[in-house]
ModelCIF file with pLDDT and N, C-alpha, C, O atoms, coordinates in Angstrom:
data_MODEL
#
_entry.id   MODEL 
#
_entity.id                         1 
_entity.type                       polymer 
_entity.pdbx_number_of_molecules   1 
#
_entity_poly.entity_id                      1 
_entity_poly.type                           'polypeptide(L)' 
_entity_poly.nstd_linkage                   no 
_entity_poly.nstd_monomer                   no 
_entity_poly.pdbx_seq_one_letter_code       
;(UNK)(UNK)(UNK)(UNK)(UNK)(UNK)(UNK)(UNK)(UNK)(UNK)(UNK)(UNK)(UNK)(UNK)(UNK)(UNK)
(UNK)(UNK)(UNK)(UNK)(UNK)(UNK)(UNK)(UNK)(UNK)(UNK)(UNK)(UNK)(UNK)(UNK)(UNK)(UNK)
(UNK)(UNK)(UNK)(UNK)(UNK)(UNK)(UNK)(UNK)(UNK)(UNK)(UNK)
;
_entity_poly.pdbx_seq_one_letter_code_can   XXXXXXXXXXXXXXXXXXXXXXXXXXXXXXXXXXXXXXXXXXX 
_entity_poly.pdbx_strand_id                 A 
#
loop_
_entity_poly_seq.entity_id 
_entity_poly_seq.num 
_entity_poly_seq.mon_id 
_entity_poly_seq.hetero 
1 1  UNK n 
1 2  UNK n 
1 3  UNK n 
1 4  UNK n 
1 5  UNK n 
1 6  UNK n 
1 7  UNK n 
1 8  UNK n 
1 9  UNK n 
1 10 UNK n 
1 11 UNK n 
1 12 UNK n 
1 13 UNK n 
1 14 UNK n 
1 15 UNK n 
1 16 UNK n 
1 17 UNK n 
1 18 UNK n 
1 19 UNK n 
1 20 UNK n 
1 21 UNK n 
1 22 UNK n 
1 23 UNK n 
1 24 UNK n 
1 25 UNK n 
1 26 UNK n 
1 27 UNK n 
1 28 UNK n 
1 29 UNK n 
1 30 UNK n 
1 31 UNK n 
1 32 UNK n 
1 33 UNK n 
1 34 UNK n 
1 35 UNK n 
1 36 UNK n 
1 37 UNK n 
1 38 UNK n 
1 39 UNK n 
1 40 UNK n 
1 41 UNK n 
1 42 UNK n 
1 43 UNK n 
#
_struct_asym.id          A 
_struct_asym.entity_id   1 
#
loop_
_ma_qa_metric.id 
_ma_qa_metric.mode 
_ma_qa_metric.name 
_ma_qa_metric.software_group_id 
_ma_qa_metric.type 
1 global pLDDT . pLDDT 
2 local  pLDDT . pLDDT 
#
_ma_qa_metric_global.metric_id      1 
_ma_qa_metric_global.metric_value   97.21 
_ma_qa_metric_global.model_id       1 
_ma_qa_metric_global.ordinal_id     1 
#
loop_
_ma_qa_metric_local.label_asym_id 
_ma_qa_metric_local.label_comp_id 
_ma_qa_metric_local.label_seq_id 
_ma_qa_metric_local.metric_id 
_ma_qa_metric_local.metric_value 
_ma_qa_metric_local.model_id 
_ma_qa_metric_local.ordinal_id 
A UNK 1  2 97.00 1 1  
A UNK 2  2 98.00 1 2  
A UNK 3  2 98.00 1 3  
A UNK 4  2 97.00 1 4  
A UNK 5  2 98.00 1 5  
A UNK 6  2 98.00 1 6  
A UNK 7  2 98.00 1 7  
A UNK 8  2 98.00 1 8  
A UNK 9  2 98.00 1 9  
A UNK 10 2 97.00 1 10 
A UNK 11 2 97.00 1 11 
A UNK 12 2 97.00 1 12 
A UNK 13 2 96.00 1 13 
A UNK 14 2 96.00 1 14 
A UNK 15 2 97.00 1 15 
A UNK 16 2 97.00 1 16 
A UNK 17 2 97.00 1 17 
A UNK 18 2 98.00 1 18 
A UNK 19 2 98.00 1 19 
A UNK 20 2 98.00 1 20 
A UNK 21 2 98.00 1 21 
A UNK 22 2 98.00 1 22 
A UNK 23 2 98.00 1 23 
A UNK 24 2 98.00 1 24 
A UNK 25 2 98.00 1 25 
A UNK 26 2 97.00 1 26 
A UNK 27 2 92.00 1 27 
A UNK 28 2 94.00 1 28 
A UNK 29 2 96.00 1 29 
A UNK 30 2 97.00 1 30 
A UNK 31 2 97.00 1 31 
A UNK 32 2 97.00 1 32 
A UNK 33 2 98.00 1 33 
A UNK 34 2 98.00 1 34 
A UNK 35 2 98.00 1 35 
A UNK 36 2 98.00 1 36 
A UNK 37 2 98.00 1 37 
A UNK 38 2 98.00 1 38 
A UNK 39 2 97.00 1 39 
A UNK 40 2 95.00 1 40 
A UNK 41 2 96.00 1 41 
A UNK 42 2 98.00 1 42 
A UNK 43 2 98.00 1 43 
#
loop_
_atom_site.group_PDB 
_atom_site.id 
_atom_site.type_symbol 
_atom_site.label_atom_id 
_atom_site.label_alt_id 
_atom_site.label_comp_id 
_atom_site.label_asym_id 
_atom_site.label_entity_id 
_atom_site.label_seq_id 
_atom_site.pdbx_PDB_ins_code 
_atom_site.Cartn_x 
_atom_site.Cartn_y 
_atom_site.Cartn_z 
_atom_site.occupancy 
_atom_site.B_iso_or_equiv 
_atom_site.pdbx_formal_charge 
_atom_site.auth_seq_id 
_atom_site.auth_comp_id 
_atom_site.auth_asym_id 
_atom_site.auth_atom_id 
_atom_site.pdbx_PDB_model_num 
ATOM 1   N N  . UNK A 1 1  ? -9.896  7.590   -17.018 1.00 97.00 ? 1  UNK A N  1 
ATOM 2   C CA . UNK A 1 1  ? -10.321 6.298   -17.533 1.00 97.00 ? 1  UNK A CA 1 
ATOM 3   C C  . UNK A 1 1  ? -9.187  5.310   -17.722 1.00 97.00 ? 1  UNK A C  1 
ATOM 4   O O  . UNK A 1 1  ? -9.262  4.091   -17.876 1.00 97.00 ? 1  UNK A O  1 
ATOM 5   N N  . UNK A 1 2  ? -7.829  6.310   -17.667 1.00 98.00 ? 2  UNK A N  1 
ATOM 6   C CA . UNK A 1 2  ? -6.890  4.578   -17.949 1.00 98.00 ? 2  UNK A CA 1 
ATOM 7   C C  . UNK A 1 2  ? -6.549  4.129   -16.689 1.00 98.00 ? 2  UNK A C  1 
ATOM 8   O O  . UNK A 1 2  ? -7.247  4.238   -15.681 1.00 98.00 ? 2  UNK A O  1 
ATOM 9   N N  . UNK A 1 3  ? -5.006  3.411   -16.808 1.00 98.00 ? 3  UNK A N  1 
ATOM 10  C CA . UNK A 1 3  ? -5.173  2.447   -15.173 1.00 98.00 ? 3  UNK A CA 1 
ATOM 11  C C  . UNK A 1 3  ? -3.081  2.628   -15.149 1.00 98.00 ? 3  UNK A C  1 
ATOM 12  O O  . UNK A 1 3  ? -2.286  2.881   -16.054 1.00 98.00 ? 3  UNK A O  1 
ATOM 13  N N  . UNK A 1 4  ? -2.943  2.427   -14.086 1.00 97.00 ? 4  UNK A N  1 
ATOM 14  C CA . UNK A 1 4  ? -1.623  2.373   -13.809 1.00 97.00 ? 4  UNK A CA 1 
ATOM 15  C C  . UNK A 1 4  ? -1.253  1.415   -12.584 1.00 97.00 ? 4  UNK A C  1 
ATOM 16  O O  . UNK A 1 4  ? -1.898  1.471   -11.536 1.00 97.00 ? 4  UNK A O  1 
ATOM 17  N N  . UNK A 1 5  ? -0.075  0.443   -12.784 1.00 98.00 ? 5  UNK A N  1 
ATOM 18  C CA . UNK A 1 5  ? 0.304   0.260   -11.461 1.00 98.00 ? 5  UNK A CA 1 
ATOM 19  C C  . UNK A 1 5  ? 1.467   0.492   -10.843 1.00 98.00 ? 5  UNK A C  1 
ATOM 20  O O  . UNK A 1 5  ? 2.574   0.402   -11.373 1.00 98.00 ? 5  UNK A O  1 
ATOM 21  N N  . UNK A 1 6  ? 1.241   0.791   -9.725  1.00 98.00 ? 6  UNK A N  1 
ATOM 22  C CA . UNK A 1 6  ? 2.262   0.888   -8.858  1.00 98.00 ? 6  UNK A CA 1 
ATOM 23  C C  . UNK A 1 6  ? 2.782   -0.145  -8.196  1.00 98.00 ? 6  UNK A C  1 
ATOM 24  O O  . UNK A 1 6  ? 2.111   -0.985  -7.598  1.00 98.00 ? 6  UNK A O  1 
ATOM 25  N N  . UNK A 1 7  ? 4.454   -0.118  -8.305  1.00 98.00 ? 7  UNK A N  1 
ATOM 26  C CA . UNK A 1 7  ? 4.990   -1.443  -6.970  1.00 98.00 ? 7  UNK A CA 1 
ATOM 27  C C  . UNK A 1 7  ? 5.536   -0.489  -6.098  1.00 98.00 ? 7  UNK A C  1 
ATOM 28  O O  . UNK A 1 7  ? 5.721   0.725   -6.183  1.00 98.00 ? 7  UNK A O  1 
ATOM 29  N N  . UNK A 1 8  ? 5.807   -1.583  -4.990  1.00 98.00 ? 8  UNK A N  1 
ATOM 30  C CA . UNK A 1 8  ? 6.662   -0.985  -3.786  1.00 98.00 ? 8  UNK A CA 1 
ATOM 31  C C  . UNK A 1 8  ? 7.603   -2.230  -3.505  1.00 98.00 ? 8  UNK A C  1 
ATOM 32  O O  . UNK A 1 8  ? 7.069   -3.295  -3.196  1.00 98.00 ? 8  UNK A O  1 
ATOM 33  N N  . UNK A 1 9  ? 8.804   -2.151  -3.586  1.00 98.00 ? 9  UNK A N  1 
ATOM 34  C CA . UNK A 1 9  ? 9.720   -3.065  -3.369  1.00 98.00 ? 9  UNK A CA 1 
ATOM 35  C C  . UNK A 1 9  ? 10.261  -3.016  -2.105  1.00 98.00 ? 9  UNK A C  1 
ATOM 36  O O  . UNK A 1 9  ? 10.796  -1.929  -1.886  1.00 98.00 ? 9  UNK A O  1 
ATOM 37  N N  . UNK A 1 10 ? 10.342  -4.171  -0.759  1.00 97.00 ? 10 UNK A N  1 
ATOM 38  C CA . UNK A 1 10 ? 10.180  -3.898  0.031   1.00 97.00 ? 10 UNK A CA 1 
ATOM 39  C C  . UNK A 1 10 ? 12.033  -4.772  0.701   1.00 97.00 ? 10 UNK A C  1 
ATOM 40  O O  . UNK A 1 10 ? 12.121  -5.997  0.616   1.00 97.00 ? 10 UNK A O  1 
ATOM 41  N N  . UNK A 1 11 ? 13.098  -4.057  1.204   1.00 97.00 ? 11 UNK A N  1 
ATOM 42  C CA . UNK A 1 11 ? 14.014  -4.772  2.136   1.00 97.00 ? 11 UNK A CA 1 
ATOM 43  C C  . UNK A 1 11 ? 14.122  -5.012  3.174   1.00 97.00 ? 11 UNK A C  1 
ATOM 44  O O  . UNK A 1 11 ? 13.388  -4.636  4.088   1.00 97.00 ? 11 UNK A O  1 
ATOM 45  N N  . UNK A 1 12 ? 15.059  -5.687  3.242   1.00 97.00 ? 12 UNK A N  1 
ATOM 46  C CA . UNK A 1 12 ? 15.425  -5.333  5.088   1.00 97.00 ? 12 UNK A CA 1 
ATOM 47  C C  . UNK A 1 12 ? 14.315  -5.859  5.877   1.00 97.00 ? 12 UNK A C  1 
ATOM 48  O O  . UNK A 1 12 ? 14.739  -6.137  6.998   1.00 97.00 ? 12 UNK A O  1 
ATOM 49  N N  . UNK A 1 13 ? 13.348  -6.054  5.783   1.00 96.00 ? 13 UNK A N  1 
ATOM 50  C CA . UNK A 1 13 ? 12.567  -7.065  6.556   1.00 96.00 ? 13 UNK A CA 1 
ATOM 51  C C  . UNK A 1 13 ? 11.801  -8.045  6.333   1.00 96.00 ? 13 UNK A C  1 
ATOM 52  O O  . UNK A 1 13 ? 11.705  -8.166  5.112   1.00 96.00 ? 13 UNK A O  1 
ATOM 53  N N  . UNK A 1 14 ? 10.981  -9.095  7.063   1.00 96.00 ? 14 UNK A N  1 
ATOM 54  C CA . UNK A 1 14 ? 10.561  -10.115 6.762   1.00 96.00 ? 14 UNK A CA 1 
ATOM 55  C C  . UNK A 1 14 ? 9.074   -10.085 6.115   1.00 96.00 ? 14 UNK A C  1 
ATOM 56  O O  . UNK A 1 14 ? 8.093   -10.328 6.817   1.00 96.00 ? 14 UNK A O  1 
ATOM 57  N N  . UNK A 1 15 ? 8.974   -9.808  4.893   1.00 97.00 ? 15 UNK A N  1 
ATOM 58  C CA . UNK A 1 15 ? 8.169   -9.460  4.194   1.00 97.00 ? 15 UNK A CA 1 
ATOM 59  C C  . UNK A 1 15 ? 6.873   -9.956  4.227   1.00 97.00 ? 15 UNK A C  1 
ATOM 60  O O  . UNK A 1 15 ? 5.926   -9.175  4.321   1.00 97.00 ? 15 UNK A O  1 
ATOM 61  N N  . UNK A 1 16 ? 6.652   -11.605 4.138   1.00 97.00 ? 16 UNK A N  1 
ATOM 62  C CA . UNK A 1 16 ? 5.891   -11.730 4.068   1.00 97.00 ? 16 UNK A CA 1 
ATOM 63  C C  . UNK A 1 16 ? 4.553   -11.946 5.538   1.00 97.00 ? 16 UNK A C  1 
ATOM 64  O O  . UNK A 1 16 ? 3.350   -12.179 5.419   1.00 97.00 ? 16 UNK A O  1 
ATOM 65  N N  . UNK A 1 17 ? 5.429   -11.743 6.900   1.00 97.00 ? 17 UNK A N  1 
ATOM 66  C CA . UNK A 1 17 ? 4.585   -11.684 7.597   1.00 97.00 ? 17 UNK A CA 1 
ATOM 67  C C  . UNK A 1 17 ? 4.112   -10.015 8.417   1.00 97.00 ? 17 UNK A C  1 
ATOM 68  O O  . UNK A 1 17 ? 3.617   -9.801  9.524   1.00 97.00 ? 17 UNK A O  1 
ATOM 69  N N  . UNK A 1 18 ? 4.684   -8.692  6.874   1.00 98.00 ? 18 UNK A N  1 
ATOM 70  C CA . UNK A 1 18 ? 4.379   -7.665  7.343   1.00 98.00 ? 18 UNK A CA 1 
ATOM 71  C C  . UNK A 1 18 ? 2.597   -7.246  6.569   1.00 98.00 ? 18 UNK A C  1 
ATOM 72  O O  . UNK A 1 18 ? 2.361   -7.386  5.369   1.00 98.00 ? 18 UNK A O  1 
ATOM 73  N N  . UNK A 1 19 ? 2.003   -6.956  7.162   1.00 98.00 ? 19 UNK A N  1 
ATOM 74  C CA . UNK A 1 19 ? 0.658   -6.022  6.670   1.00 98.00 ? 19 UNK A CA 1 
ATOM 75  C C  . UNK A 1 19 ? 1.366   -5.242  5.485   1.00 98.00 ? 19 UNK A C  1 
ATOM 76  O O  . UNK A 1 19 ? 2.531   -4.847  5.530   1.00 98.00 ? 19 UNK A O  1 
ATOM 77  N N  . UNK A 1 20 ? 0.613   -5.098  4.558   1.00 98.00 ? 20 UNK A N  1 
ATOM 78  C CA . UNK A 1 20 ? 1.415   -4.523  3.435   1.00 98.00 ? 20 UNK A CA 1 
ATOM 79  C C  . UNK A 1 20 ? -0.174  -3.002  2.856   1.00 98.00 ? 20 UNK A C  1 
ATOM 80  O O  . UNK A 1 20 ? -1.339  -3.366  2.700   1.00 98.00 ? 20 UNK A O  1 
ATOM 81  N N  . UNK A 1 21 ? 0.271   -1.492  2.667   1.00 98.00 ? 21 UNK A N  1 
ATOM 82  C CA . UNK A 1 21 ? -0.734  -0.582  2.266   1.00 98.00 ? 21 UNK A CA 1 
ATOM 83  C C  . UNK A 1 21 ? -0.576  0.502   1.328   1.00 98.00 ? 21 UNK A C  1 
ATOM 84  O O  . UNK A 1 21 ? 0.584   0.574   0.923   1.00 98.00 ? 21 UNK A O  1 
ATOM 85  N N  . UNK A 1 22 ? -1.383  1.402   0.829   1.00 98.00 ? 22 UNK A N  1 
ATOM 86  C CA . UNK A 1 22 ? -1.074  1.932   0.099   1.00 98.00 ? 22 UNK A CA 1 
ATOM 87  C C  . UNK A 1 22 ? -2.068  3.315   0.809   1.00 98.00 ? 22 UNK A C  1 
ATOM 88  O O  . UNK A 1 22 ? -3.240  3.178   1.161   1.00 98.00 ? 22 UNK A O  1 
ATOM 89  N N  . UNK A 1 23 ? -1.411  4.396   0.886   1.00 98.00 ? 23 UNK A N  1 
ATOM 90  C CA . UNK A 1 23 ? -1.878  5.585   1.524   1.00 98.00 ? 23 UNK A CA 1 
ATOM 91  C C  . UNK A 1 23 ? -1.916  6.477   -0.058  1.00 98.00 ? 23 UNK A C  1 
ATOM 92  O O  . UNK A 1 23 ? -1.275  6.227   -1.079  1.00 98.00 ? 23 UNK A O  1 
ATOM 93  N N  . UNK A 1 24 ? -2.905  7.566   0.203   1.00 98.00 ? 24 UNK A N  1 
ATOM 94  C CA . UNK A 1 24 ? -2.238  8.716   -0.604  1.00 98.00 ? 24 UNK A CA 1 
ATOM 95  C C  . UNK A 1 24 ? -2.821  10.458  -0.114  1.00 98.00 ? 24 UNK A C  1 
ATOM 96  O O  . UNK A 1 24 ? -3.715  10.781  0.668   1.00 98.00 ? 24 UNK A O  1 
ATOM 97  N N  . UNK A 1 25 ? -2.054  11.155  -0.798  1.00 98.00 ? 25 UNK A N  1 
ATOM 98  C CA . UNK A 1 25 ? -2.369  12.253  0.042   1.00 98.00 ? 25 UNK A CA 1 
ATOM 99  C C  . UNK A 1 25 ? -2.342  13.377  -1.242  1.00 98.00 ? 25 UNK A C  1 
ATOM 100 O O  . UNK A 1 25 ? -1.494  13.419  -2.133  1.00 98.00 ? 25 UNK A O  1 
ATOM 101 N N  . UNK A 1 26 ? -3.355  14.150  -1.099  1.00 97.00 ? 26 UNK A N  1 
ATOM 102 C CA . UNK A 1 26 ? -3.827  15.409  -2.541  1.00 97.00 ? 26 UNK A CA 1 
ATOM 103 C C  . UNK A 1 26 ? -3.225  16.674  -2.041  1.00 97.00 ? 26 UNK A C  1 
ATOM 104 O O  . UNK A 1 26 ? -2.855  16.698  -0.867  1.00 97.00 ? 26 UNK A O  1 
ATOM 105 N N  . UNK A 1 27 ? -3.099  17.608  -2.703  1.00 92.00 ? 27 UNK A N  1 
ATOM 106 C CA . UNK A 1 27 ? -2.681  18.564  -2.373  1.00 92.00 ? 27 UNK A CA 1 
ATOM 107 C C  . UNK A 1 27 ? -3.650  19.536  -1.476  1.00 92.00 ? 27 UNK A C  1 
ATOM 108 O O  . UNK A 1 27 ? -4.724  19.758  -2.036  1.00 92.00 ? 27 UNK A O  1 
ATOM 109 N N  . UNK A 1 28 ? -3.522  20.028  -0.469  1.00 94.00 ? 28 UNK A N  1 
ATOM 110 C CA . UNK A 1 28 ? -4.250  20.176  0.605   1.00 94.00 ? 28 UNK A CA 1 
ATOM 111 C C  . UNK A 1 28 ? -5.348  19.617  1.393   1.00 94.00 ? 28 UNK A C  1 
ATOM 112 O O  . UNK A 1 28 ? -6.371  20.157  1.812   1.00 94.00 ? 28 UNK A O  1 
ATOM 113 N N  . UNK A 1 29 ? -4.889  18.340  1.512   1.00 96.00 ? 29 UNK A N  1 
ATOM 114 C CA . UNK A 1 29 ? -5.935  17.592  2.227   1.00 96.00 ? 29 UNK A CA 1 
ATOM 115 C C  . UNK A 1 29 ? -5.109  16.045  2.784   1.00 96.00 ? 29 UNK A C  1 
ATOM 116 O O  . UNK A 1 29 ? -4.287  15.625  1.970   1.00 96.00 ? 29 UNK A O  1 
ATOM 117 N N  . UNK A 1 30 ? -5.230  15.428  3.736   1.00 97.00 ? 30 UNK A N  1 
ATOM 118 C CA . UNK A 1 30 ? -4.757  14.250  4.497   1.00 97.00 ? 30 UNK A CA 1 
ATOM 119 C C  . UNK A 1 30 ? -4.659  13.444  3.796   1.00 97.00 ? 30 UNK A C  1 
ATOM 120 O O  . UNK A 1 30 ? -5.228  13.213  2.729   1.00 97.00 ? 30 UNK A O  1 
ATOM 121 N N  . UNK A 1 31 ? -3.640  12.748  4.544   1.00 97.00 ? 31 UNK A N  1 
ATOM 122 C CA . UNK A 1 31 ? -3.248  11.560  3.960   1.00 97.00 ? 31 UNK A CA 1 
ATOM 123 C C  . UNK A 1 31 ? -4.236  10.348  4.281   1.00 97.00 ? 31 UNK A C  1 
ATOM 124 O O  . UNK A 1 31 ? -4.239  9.827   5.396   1.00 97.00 ? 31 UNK A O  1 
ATOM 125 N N  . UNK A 1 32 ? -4.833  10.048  3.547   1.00 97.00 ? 32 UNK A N  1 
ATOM 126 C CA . UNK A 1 32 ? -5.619  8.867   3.218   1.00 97.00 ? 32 UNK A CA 1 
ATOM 127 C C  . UNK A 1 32 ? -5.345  7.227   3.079   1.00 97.00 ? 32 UNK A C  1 
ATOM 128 O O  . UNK A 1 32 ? -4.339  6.917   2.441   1.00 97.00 ? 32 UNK A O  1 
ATOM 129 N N  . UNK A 1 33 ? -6.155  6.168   3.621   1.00 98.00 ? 33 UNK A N  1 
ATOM 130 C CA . UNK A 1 33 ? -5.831  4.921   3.381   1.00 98.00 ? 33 UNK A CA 1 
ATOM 131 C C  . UNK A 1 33 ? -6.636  4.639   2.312   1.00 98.00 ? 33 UNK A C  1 
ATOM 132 O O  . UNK A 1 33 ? -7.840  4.893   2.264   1.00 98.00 ? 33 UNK A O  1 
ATOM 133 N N  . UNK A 1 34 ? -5.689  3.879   1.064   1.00 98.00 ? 34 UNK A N  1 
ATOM 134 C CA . UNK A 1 34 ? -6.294  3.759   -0.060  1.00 98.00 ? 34 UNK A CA 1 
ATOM 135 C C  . UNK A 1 34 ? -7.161  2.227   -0.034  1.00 98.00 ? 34 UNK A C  1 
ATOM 136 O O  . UNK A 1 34 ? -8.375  2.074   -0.161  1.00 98.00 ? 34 UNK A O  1 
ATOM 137 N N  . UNK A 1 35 ? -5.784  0.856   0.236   1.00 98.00 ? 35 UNK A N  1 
ATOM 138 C CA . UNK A 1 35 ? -5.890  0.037   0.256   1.00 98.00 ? 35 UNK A CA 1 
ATOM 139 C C  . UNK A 1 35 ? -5.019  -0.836  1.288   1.00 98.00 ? 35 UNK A C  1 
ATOM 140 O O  . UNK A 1 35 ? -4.153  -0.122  1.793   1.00 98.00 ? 35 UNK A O  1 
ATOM 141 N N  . UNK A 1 36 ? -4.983  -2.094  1.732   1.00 98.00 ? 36 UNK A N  1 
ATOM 142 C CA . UNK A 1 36 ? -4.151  -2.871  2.594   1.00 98.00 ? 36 UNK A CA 1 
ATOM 143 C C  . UNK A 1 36 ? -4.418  -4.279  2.686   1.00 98.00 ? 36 UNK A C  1 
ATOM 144 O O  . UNK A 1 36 ? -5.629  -4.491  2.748   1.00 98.00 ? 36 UNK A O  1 
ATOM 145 N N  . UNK A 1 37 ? -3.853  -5.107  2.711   1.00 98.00 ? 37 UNK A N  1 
ATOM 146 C CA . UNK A 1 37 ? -3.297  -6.556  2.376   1.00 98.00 ? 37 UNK A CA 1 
ATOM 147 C C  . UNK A 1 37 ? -2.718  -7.017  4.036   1.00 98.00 ? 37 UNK A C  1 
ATOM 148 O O  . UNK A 1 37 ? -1.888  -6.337  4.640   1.00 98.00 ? 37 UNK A O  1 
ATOM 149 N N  . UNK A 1 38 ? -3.191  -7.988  4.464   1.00 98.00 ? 38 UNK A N  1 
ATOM 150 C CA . UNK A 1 38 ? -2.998  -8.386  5.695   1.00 98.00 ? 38 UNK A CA 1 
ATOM 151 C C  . UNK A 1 38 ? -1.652  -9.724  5.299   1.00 98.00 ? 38 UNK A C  1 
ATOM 152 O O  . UNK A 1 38 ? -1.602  -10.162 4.150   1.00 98.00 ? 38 UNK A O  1 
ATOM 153 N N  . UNK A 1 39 ? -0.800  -10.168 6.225   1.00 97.00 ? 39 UNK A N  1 
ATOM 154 C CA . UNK A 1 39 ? 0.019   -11.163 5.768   1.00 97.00 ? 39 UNK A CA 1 
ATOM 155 C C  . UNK A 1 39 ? -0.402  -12.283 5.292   1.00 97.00 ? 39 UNK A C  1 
ATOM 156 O O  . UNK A 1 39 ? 0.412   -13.081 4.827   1.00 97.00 ? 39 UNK A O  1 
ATOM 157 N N  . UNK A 1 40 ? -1.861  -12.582 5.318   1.00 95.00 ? 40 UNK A N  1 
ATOM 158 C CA . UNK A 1 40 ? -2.419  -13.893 5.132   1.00 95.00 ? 40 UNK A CA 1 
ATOM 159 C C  . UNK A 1 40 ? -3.407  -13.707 3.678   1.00 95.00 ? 40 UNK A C  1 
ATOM 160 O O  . UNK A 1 40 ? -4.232  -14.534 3.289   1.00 95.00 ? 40 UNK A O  1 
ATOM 161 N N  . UNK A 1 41 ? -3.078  -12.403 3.016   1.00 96.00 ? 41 UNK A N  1 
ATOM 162 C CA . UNK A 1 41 ? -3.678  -12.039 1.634   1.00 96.00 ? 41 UNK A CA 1 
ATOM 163 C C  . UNK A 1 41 ? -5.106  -11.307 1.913   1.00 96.00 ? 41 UNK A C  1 
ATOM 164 O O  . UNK A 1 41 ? -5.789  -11.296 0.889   1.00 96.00 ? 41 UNK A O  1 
ATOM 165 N N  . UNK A 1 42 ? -5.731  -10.695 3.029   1.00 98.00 ? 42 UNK A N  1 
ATOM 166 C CA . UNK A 1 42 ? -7.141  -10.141 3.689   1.00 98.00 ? 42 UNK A CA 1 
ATOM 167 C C  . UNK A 1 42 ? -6.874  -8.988  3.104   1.00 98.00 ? 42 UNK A C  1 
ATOM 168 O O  . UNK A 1 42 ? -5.901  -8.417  3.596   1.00 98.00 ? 42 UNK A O  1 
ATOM 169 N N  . UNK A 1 43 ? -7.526  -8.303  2.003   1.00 98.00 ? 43 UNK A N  1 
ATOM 170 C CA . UNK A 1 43 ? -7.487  -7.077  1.643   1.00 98.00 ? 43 UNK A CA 1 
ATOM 171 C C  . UNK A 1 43 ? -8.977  -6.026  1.843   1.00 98.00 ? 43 UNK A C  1 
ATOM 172 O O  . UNK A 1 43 ? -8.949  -4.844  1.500   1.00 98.00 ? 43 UNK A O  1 
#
């Protein structure tokens, strides 16, 4: 029930015209697409 956030701080490249996502992966089972943000804010 509570909430957390996560950042990802991103270098070395041109940030704002990269697709930006968030994967995650459980213990025995694939890695999953959670969420994703297109450069133009399309989530």
């Amino acid at each position: 029930g509570g909430s957390l956030r996560l950042s990802c701080a991103a270098s070395g490249i041109p940030f704002s015209i990269y697709t930006m996502g968030w994967y995650r992966q459980a213990p025995g089972k694939q890695r999953e697409l959670v969420a994703g943000i297109t450069s133009n804010g399309i989530a």
